[in-house]
C-alpha atoms as a PDB file:
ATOM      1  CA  UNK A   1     -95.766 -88.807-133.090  1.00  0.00           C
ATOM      2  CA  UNK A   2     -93.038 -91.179-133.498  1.00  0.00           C
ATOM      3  CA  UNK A   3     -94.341 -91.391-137.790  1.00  0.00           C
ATOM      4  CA  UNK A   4     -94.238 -87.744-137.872  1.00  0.00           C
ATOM      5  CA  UNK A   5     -90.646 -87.733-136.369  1.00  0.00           C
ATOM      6  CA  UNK A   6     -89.235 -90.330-138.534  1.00  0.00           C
ATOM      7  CA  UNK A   7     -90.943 -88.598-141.358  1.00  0.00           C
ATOM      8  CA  UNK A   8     -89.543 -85.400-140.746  1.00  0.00           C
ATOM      9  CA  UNK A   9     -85.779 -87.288-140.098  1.00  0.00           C
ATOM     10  CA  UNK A  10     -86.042 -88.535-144.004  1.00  0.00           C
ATOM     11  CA  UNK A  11     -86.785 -85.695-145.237  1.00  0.00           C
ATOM     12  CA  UNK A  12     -84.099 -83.447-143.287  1.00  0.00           C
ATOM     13  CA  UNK A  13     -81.371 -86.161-145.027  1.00  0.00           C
ATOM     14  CA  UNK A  14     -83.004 -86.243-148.069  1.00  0.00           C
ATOM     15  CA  UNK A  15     -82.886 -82.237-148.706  1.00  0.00           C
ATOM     16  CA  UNK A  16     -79.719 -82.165-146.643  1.00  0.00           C
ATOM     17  CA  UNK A  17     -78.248 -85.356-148.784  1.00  0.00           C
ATOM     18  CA  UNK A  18     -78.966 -83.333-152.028  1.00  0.00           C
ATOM     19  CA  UNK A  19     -77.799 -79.893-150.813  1.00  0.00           C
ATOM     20  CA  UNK A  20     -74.231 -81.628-150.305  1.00  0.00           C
ATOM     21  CA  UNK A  21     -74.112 -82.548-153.502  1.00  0.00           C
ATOM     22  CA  UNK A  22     -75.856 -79.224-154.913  1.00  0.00           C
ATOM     23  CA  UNK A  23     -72.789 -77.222-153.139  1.00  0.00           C
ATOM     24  CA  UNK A  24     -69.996 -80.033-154.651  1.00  0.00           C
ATOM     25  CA  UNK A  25     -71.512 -79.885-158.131  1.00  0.00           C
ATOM     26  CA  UNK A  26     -71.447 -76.020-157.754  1.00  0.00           C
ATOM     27  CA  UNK A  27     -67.475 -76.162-157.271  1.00  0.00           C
ATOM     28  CA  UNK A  28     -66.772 -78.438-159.817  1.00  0.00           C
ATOM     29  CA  UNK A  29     -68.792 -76.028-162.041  1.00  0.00           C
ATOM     30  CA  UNK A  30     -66.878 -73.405-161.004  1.00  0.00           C
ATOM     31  CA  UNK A  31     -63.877 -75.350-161.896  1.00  0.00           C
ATOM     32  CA  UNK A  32     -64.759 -76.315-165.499  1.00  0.00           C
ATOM     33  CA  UNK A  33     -65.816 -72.542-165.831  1.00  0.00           C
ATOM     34  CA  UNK A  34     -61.870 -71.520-165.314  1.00  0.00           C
ATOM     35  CA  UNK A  35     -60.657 -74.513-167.143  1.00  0.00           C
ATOM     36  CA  UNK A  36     -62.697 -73.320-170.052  1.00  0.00           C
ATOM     37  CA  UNK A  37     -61.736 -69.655-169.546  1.00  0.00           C
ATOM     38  CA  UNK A  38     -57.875 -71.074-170.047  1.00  0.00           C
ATOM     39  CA  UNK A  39     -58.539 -73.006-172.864  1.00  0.00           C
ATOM     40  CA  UNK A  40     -60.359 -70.440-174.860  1.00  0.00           C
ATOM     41  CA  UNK A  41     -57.458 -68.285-174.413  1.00  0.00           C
ATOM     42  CA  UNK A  42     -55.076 -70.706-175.539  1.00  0.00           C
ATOM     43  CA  UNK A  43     -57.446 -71.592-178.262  1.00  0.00           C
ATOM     44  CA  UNK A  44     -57.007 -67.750-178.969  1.00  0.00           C
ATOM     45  CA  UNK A  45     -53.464 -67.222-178.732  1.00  0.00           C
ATOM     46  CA  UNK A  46     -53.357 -70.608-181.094  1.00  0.00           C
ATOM     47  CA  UNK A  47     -55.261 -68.603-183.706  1.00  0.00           C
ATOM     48  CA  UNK A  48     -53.205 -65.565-183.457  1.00  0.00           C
ATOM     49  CA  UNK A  49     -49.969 -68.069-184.531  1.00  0.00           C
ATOM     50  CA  UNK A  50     -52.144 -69.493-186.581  1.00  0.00           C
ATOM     51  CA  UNK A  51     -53.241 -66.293-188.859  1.00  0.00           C
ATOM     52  CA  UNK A  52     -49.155 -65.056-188.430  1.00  0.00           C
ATOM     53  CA  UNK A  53     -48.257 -68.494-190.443  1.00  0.00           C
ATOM     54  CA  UNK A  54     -48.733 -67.249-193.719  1.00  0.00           C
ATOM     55  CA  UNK A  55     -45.887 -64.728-193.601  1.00  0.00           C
ATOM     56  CA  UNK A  56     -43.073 -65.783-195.204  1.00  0.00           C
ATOM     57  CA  UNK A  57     -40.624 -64.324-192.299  1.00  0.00           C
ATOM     58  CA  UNK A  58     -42.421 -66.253-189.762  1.00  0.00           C
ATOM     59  CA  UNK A  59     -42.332 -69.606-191.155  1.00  0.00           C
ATOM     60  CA  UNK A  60     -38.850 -69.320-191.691  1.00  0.00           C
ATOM     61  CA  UNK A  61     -38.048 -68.357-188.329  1.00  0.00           C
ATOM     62  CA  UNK A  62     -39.709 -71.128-186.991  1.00  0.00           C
ATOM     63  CA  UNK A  63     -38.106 -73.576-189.670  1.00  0.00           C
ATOM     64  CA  UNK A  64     -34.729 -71.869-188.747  1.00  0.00           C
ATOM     65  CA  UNK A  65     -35.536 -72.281-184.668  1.00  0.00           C
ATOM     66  CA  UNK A  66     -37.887 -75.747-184.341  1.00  0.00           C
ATOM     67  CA  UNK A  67     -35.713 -77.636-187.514  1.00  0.00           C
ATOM     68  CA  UNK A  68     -32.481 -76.135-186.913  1.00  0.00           C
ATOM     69  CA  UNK A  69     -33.067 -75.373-190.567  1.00  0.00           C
ATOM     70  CA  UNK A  70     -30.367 -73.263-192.925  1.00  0.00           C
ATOM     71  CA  UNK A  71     -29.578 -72.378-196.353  1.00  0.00           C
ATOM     72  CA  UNK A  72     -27.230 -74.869-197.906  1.00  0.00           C
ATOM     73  CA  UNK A  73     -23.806 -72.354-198.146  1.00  0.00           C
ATOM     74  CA  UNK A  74     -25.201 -71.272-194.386  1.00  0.00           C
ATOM     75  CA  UNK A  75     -22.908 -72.877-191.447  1.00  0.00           C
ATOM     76  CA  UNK A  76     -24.404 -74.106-188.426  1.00  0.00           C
ATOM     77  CA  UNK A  77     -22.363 -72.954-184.801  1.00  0.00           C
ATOM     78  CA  UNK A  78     -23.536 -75.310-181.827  1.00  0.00           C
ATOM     79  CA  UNK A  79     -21.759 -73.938-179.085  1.00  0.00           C
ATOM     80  CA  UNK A  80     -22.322 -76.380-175.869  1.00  0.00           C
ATOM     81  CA  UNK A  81     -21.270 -75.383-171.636  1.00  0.00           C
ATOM     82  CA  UNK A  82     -19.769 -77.620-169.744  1.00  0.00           C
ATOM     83  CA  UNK A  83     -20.141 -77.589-165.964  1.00  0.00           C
ATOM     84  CA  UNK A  84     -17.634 -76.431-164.128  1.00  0.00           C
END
């Protein structure tokens, strides 16, 4: 009697040991699911810049905006606020 209790006790944590960690290796799942799902959108929006590079008119935008980029005879206006 006592056997078949403490036999019955092991095997209640066992299962219930593993379904824990079942259930917390389901959420961290879930959580490299949506971690994935936001990479392979920025992974996405990455290619879209990518495919836009070879026109002329973007690349100079971005050398004009990123550089700070100009033509030589082209003057360059900072204009800086100060707190008040």
């Amino acid at each position: 009697m006592i056997l078949a209790a403490l036999v019955l006790a092991g095997l209640g944590w066992l299962y219930g040991s593993r379904l824990i960690g079942l259930s917390r290796l389901a959420g961290e799942v879930a959580a490299l699911q949506a971690q994935e799902r936001q990479l392979l959108a920025e992974i996405e929006a990455l290619e879209g810049q990518l495919a836009s590079a070879t026109d002329p008119e973007v690349v100079e935008a971005w050398a004009r905006n990123l550089l700070g980029w100009g033509y030589p005879d082209e003057f360059k206006l900072i204009v800086r606020s100060e707190p008040p």
